[in-house]
Protein backbone atom coordinates (compact mmCIF):
# COMPACT_ATOMS: atom_id res chain seq x y z
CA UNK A 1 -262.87 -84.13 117.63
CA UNK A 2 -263.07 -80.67 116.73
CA UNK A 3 -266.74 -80.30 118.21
CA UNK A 4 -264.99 -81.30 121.35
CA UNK A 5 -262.05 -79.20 121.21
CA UNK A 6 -264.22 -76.03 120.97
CA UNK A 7 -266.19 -76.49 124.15
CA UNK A 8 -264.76 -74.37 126.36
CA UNK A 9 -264.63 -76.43 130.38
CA UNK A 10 -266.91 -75.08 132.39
CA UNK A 11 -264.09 -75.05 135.13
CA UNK A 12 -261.63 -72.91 133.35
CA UNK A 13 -264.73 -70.31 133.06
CA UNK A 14 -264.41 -67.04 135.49
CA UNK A 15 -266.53 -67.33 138.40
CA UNK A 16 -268.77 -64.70 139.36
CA UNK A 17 -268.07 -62.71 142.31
CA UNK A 18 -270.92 -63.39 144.51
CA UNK A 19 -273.42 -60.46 145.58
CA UNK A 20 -274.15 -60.07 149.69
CA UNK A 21 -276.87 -61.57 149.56
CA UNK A 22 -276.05 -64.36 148.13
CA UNK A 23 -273.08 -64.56 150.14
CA UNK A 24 -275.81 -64.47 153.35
CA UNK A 25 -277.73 -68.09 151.82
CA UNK A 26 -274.59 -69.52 151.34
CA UNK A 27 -273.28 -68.54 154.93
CA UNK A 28 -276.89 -69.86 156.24
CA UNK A 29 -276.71 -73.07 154.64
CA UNK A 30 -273.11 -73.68 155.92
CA UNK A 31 -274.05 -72.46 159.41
CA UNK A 32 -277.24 -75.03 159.48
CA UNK A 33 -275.38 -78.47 157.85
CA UNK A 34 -271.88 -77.68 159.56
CA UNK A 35 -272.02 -80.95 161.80
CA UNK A 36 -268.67 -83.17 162.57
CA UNK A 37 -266.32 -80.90 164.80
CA UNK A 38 -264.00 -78.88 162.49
CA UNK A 39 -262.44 -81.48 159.80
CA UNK A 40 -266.43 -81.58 159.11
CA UNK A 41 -266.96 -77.75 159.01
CA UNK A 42 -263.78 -77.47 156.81
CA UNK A 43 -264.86 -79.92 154.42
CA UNK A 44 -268.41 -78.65 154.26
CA UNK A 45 -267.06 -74.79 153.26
CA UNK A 46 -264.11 -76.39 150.38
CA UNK A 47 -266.89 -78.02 149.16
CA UNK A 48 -269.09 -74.97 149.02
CA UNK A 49 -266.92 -72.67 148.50
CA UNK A 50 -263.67 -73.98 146.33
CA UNK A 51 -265.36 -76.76 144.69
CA UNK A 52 -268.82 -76.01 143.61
CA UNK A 53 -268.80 -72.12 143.71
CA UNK A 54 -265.32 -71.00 143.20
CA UNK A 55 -265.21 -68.14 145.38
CA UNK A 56 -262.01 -68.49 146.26
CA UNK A 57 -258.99 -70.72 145.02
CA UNK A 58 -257.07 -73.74 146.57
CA UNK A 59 -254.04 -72.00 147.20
CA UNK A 60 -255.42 -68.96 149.14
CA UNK A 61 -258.31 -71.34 150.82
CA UNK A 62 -255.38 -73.51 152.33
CA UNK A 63 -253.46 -70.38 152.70
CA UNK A 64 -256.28 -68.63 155.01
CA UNK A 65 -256.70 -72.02 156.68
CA UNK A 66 -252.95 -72.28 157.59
CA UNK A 67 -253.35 -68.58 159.42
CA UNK A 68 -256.49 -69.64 161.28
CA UNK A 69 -254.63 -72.86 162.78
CA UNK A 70 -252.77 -70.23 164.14
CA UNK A 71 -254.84 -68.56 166.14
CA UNK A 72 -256.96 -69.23 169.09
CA UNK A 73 -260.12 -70.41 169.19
CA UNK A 74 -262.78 -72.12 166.38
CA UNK A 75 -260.38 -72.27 163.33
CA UNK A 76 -263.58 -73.78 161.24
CA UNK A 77 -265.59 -70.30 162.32
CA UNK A 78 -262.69 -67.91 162.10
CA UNK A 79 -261.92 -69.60 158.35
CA UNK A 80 -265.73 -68.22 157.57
CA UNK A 81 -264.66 -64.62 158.73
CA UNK A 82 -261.86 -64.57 156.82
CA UNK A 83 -263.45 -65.30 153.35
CA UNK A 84 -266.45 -64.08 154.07
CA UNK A 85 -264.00 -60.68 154.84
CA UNK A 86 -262.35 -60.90 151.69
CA UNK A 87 -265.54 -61.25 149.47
CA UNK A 88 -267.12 -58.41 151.14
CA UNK A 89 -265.48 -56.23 153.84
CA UNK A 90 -266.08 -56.34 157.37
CA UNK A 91 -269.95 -56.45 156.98
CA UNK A 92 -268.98 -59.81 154.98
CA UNK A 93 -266.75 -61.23 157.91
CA UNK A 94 -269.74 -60.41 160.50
CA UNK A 95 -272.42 -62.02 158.84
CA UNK A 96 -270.14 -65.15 157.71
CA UNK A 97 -269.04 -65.43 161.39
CA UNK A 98 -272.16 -65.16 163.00
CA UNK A 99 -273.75 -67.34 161.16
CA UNK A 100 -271.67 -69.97 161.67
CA UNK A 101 -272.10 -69.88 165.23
CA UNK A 102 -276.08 -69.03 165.83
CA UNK A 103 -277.90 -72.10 164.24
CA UNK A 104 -275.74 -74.27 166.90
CA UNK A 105 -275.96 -71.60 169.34
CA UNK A 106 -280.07 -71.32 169.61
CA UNK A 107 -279.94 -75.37 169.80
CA UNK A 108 -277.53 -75.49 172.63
CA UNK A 109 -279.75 -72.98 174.50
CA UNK A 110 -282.61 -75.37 173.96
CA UNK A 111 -281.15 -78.30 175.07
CA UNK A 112 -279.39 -76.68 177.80
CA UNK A 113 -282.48 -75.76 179.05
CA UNK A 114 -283.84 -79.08 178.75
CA UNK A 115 -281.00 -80.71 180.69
CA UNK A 116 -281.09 -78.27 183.77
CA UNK A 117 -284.78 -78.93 184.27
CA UNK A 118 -285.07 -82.54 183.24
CA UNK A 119 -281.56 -84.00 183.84
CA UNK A 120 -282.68 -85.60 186.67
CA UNK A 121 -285.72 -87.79 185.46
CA UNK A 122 -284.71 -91.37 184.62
CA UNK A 123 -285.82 -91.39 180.32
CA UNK A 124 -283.49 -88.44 180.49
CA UNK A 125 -280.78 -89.41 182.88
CA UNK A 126 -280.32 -92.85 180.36
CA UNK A 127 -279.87 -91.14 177.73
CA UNK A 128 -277.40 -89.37 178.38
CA UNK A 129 -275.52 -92.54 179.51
CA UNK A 130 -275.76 -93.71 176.42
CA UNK A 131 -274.09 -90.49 175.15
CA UNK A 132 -271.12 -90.51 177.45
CA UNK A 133 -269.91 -93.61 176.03
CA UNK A 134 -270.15 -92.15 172.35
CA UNK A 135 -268.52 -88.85 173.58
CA UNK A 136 -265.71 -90.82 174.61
CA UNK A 137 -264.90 -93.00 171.24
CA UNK A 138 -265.54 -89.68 169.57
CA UNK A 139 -262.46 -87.96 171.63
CA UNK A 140 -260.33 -91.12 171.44
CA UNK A 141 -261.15 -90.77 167.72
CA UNK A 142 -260.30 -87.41 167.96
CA UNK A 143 -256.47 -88.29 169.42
CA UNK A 144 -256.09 -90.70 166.65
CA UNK A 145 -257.01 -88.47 163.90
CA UNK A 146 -255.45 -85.28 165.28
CA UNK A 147 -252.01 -87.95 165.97
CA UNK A 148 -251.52 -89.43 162.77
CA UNK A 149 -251.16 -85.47 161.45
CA UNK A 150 -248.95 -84.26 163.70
CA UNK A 151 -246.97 -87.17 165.30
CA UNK A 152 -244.33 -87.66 162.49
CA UNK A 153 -241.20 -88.28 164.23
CA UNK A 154 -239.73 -89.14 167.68
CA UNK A 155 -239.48 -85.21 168.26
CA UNK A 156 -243.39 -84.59 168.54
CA UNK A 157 -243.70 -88.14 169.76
CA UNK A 158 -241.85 -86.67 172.45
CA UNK A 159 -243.54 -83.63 173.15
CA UNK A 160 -247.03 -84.73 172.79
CA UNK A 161 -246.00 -87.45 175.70
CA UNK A 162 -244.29 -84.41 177.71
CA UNK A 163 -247.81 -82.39 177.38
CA UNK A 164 -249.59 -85.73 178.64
CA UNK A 165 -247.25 -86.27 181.74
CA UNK A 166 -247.18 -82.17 182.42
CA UNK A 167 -250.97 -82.32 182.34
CA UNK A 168 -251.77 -85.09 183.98
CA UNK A 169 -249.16 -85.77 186.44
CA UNK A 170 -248.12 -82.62 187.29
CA UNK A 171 -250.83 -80.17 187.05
CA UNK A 172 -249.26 -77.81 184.64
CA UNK A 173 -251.98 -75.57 183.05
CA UNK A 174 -252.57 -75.59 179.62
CA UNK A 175 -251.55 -72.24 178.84
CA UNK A 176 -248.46 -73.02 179.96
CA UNK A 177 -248.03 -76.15 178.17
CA UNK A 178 -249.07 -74.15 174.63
CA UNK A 179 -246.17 -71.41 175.45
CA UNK A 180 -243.42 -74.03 176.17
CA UNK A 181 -244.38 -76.56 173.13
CA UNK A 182 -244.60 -73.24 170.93
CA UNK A 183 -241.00 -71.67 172.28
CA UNK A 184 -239.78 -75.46 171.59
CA UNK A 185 -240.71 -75.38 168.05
CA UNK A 186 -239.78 -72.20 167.43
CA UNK A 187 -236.00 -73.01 168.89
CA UNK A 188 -236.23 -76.41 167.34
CA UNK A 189 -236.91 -74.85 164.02
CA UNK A 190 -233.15 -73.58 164.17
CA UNK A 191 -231.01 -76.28 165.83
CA UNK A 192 -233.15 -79.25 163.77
CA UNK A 193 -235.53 -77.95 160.98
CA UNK A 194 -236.26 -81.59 159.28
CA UNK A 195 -237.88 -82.29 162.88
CA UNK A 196 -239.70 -79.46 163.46
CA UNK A 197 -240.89 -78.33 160.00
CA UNK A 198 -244.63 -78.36 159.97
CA UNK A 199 -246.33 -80.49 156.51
CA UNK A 200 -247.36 -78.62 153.81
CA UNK A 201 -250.71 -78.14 152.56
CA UNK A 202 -251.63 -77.59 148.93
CA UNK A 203 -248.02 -78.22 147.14
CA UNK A 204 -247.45 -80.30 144.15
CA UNK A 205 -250.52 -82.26 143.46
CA UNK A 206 -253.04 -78.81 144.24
CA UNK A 207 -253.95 -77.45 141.40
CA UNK A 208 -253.80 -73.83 141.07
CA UNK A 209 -257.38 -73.23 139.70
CA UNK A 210 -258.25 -69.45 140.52
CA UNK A 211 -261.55 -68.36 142.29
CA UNK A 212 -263.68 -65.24 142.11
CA UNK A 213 -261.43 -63.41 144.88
CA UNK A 214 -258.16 -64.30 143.56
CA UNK A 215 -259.22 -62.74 140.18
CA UNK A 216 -260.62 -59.68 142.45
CA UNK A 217 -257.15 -59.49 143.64
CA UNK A 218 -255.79 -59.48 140.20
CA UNK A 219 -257.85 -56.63 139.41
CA UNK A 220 -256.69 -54.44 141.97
CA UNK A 221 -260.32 -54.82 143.90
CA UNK A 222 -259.40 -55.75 147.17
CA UNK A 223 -258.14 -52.53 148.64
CA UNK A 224 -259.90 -53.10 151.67
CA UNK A 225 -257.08 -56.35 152.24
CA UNK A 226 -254.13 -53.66 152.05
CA UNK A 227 -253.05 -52.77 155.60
CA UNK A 228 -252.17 -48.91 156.74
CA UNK A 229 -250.39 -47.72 159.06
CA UNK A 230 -253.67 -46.78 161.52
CA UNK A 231 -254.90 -50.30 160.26
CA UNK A 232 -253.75 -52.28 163.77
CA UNK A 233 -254.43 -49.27 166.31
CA UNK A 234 -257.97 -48.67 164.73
CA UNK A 235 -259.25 -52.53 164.64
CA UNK A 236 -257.97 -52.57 168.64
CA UNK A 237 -259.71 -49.31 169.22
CA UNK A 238 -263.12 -50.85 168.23
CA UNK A 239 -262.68 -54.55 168.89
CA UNK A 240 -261.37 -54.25 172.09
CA UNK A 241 -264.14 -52.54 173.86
CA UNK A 242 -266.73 -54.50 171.67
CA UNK A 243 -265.20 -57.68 173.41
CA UNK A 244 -264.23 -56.46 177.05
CA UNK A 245 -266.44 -53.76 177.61
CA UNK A 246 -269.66 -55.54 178.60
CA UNK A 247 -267.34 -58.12 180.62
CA UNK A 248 -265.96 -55.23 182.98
CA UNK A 249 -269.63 -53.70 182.86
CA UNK A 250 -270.50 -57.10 184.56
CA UNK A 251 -267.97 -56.84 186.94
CA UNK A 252 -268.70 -53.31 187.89
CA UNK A 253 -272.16 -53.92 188.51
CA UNK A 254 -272.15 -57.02 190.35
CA UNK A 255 -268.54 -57.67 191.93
CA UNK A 256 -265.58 -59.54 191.26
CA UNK A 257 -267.04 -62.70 193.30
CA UNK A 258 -270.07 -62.63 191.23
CA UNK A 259 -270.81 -66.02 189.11
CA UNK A 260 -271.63 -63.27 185.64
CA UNK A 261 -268.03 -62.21 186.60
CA UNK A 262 -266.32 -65.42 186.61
CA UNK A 263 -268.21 -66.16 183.45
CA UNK A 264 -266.44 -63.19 181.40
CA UNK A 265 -262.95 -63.23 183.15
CA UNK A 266 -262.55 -67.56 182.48
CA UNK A 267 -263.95 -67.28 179.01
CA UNK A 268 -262.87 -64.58 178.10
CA UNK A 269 -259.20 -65.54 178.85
CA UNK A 270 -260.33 -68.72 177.40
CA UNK A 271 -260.79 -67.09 174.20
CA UNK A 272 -256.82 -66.04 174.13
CA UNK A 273 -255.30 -69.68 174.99
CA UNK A 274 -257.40 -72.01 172.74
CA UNK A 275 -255.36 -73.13 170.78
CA UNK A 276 -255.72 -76.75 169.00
CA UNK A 277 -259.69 -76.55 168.92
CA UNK A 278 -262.13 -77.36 171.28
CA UNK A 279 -261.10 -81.07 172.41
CA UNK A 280 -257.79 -78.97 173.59
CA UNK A 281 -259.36 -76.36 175.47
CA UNK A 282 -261.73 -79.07 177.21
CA UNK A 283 -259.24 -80.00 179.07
CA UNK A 284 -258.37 -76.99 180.50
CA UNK A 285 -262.22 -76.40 181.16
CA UNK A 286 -263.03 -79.34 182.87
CA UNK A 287 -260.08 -78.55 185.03
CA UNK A 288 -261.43 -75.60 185.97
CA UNK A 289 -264.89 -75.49 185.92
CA UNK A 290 -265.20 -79.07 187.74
CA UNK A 291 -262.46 -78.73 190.37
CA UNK A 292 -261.72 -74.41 190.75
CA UNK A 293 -265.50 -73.13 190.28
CA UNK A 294 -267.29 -75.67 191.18
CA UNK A 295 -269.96 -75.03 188.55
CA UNK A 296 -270.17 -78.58 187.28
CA UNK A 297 -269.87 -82.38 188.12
CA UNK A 298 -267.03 -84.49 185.90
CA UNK A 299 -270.00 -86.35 184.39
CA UNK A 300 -271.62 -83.16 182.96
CA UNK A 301 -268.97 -82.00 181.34
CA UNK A 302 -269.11 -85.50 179.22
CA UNK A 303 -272.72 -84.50 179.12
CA UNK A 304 -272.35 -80.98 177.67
CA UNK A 305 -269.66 -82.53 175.20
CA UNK A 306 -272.46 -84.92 173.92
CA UNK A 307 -274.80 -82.17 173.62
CA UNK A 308 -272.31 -80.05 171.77
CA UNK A 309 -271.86 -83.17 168.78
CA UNK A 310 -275.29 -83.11 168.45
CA UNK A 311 -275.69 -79.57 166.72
CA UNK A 312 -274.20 -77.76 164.20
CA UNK A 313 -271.34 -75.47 164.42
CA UNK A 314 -268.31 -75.04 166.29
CA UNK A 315 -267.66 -77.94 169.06
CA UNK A 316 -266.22 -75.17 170.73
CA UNK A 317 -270.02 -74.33 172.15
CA UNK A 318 -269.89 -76.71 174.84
CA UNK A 319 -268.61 -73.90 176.07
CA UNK A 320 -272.03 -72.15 176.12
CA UNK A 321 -273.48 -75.36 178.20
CA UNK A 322 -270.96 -75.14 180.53
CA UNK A 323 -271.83 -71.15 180.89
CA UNK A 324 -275.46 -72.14 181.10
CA UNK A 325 -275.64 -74.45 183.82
CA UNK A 326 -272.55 -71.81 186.06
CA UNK A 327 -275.42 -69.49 186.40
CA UNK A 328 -278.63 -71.79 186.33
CA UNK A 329 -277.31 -72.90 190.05
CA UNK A 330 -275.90 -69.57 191.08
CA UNK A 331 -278.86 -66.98 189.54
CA UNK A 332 -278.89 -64.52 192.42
CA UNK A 333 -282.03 -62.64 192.21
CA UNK A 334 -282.79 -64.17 188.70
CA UNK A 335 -285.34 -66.70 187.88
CA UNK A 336 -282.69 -70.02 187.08
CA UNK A 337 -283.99 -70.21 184.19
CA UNK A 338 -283.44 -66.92 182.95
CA UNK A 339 -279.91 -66.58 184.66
CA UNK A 340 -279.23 -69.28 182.81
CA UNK A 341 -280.13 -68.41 179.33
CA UNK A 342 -278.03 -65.33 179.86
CA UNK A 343 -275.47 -67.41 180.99
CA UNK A 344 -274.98 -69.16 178.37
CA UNK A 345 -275.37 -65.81 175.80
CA UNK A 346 -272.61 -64.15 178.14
CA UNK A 347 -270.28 -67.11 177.12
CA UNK A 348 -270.77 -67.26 173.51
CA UNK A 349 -270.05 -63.47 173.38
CA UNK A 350 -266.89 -64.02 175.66
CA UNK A 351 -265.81 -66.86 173.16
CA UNK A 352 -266.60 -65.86 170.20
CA UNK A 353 -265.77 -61.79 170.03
CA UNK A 354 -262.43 -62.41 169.85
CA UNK A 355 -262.59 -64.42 166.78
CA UNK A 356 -264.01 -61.38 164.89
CA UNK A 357 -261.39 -59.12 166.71
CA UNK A 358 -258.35 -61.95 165.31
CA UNK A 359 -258.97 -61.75 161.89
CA UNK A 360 -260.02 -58.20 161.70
CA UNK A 361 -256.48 -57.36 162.96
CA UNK A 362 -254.14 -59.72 161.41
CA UNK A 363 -255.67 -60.46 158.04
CA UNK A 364 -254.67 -58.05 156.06
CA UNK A 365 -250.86 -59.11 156.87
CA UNK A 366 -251.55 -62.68 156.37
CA UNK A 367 -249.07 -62.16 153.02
CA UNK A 368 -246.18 -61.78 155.67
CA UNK A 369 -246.38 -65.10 156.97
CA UNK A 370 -246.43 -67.37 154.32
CA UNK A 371 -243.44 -69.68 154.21
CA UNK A 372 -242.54 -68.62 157.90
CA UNK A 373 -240.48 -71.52 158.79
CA UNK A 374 -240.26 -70.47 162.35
CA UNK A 375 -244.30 -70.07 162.85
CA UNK A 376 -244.78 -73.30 161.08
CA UNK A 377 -242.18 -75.01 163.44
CA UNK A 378 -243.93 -73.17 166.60
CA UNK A 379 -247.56 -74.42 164.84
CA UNK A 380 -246.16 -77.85 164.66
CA UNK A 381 -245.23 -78.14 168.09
CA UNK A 382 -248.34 -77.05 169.66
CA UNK A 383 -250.54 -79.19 167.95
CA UNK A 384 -247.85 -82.13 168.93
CA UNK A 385 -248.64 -81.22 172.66
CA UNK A 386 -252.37 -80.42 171.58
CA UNK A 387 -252.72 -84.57 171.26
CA UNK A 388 -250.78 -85.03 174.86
CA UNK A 389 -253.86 -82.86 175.98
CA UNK A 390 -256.48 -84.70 174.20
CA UNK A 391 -255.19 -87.53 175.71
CA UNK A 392 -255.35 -86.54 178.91
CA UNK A 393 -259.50 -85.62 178.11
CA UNK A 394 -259.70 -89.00 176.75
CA UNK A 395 -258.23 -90.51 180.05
CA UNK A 396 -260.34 -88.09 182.09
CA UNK A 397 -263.52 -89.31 180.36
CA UNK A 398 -263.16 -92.70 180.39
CA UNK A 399 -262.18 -92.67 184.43
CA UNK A 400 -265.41 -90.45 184.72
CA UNK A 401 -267.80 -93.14 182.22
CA UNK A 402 -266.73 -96.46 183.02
CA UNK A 403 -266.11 -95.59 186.95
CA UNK A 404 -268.09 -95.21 189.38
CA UNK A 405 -265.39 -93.99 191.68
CA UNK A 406 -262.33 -92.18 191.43
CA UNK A 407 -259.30 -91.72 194.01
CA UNK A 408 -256.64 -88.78 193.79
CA UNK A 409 -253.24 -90.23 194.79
CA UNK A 410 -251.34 -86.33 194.38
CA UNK A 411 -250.60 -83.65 192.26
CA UNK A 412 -253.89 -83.74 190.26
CA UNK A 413 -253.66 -87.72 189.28
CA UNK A 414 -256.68 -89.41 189.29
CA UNK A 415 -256.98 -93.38 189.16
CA UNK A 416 -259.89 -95.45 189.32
CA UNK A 417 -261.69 -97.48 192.13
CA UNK A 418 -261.18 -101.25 190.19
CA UNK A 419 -264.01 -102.28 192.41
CA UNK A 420 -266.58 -99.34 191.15
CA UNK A 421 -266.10 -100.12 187.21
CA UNK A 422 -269.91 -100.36 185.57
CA UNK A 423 -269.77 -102.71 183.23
CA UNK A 424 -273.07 -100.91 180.87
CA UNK A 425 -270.72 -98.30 180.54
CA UNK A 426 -267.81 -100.24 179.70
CA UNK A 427 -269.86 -102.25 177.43
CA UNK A 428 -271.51 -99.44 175.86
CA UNK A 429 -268.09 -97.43 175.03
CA UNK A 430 -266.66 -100.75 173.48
CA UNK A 431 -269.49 -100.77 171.06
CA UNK A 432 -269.26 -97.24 170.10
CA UNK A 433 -265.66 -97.27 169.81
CA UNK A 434 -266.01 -100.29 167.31
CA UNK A 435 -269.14 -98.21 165.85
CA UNK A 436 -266.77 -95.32 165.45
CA UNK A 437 -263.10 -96.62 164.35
CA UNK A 438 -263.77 -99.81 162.96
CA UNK A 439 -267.27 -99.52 161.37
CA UNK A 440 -267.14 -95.93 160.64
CA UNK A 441 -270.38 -95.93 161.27
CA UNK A 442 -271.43 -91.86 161.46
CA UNK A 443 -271.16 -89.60 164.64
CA UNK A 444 -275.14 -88.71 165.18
CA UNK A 445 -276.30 -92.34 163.73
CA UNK A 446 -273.59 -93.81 166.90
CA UNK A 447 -274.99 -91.23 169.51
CA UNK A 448 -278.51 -92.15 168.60
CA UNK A 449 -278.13 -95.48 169.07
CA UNK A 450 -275.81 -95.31 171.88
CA UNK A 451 -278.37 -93.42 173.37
CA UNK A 452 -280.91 -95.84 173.08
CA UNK A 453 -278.52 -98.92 174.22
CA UNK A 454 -278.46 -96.77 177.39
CA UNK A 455 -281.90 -96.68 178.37
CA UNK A 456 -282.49 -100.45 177.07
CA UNK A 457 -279.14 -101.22 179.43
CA UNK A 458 -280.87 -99.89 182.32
CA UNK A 459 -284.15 -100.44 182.42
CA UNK A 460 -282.65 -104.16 182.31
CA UNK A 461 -280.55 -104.38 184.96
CA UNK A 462 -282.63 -101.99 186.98
């Protein structure tokens, strides 16, 4: 007994504060194996990082997590910058950040590539309906998952139906819809708190094990975390020109009709009014991109999504395909190819800059809002609505798979043609809903096989 008494755990040891380059493998690894949309991504870097490497505690992981749900955009990727931050400055948030993104990033060019010059031929154009039925149990997944967090009482029962029917029925833009669920939490928070109070994360049953940055803080190491007064004007000073300057460059040198121009003003404001993740903001890009710009047809979009669950990082880089193809059909005096391709880099920069430029600025006063009640109730609220949008994708989607025609009866509602229903694709998102929510059967094992249904399906009843 006494043998065993004097072994000290090896999880009450201090963990070593990680050099940069080790920080950089670590960063590499999670950018390459970060599959399964953001719950995935999350998982992937607590596991990494709180778990087996203890570079940063429970408490202030869940802590930083709660800011980024915050914000706009990728909360998986802008987690990354924040740690990555803390451990080692700025230099640390860039390469943590960018990592993230670029594995998923270079394979999205690829395949982008590969769909605007094969789309068309038949091995290619099954495939991909295989894929659209996946894509669609993976977003109606996505409502149930995202539902059963936030849906916890009539109240954001109500509101996420009330984002549905504003979206859907009414042609309210998504913006919109985050500012008015946010103002209703925020004024719900005072006139009925139980309602509106958002869950907590990491009370009770977390234990408070410390990592390698919480015992940096203890040692008075962090100074860099301490905000200053010239702290807020200095970050915009540099971010903001970093982010917008090659966007108004573009629009000086080619004109505000220009496709490169489009591509930098939607994205960019794209980057601001994310918020709820990239099944969210889908919505709101479909919308546009489909029935404003023109860029795209509703099945591409479904396309691009599948394209975006096949590769690692942020889901968000659908984005990037949507980008790509814009300017592979409007290239002006480029080759497509190459418009394309620069396309598609234009985008990313658009969407992800900001992400850099958000926790940059309001890190170092992340201290202020912990226990806000009021941001919480706002938080809660928006990602209440957040599922009314989702649903609406869903609904989108499945119009767009299963029908072959679709008829607009007002104010943005679309309802299906009865007569034009395929039943291969009806058939095909059964299965992978069953594949998906009953079987649990993985996302890439269900698009590969989906996939492969597709072109079976067809060549069939061809």
């Amino acid at each position: 007994m006494s043998a065993v008494l004097s072994k000290k755990p090896a999880e009450i040891q201090e963990p070593a504060v990680p050099s940069f380059r080790q920080a950089v493998k670590v960063w590499a690894k999670i950018g390459v194996l970060s599959f399964g949309g953001p719950a995935g991504q999350i998982a992937l870097m607590h596991k990494e990082l709180v778990e087996e490497r203890r570079w940063i505690g429970e408490q202030r992981f869940l802590h930083a997590l709660n800011y980024c749900m915050l914000l706009p955009g990728p909360e998986a990727q802008q987690l990354a910058i924040y740690i990555g931050w803390l451990l080692h400055k700025t230099a640390g948030g860039l390469v943590a950040g960018i990592l993230f993104v670029v594995p998923g990033a270079l394979v999205m060019l690829v395949l982008s590539s590969l769909y605007a010059l094969y789309g068309d031929v038949p091995l290619v154009a099954a495939l991909f309906f295989g894929v659209k039925a996946t894509v669609l149990a993976i977003v109606i997944e996505a409502v149930i998952r995202i539902g059963r967090r936030a849906l916890k009482n009539p109240i954001m029962v109500s509101i996420a139906l009330a984002a549905f029917i504003a979206i859907y029925a009414l042609n309210v833009p998504f913006p919109l819809i985050v500012l008015l669920a946010g103002l209703t939490g925020w004024i719900g928070n005072r006139s009925a708190p139980a309602f509106f109070s958002a869950a907590s994360q990491g009370k009770g049953d977390v234990p408070d094990i410390k990592g390698a940055v919480d015992l940096m803080f203890e040692r008075g190491e962090l100074t860099h975390v301490r905000p200053t007064r010239w702290h807020a004007p200095r970050t915009l000073a540099i971010w903001l020109p970093i982010w917008l300057g090659p966007v108004l460059l573009i629009w000086a040198f080619t004109g505000p009709a220009s496709v490169w121009t489009q591509i930098g003003g939607f994205f960019s404001v794209m980057a601001v009014v994310t918020f709820g993740g990239a099944y969210a903001a889908l919505a709101y890009v479909a919308q546009a991109a489909v029935e404003y710009f023109g860029w795209l047809a509703p099945g591409e979009m479904v396309d691009g999504l599948g394209l975006a669950e096949t590769t690692p990082g942020p889901l968000i880089l659908v984005l990037q395909f949507v980008g790509f193809v814009a300017a592979f059909r409007q290239p002006g005096l480029l080759a497509p190819l190459v418009a394309g391709l620069f396309g598609g880099l234009f985008t990313l920069w658009a969407t992800f800059t900001p992400c850099f430029l958000w926790i940059f600025l309001g890190a170092p006063y992340i201290e202020a809002l912990r226990g806000n009640k009021a941001l919480s109730a706002a938080l809660g609220a928006i990602t209440a609505a957040v599922v009314g949008v989702i649903m609406n994708l869903a609904l989108w989607f499945g119009l767009h798979v299963i029908f072959g025609e679709v008829r607009n009866v007002g104010l943005g509602m679309d309802v299906p043609v009865l007569s034009s229903i395929d039943w291969r694709a009806a058939l095909l998102s059964c299965a992978s809903m069953i594949a998906i929510l009953k079987l649990k059967i993985g996302m890439l094992p269900t698009l590969a096989g989906s996939a492969l249904a597709g072109v079976l399906l067809l060549a069939v009843s061809s």
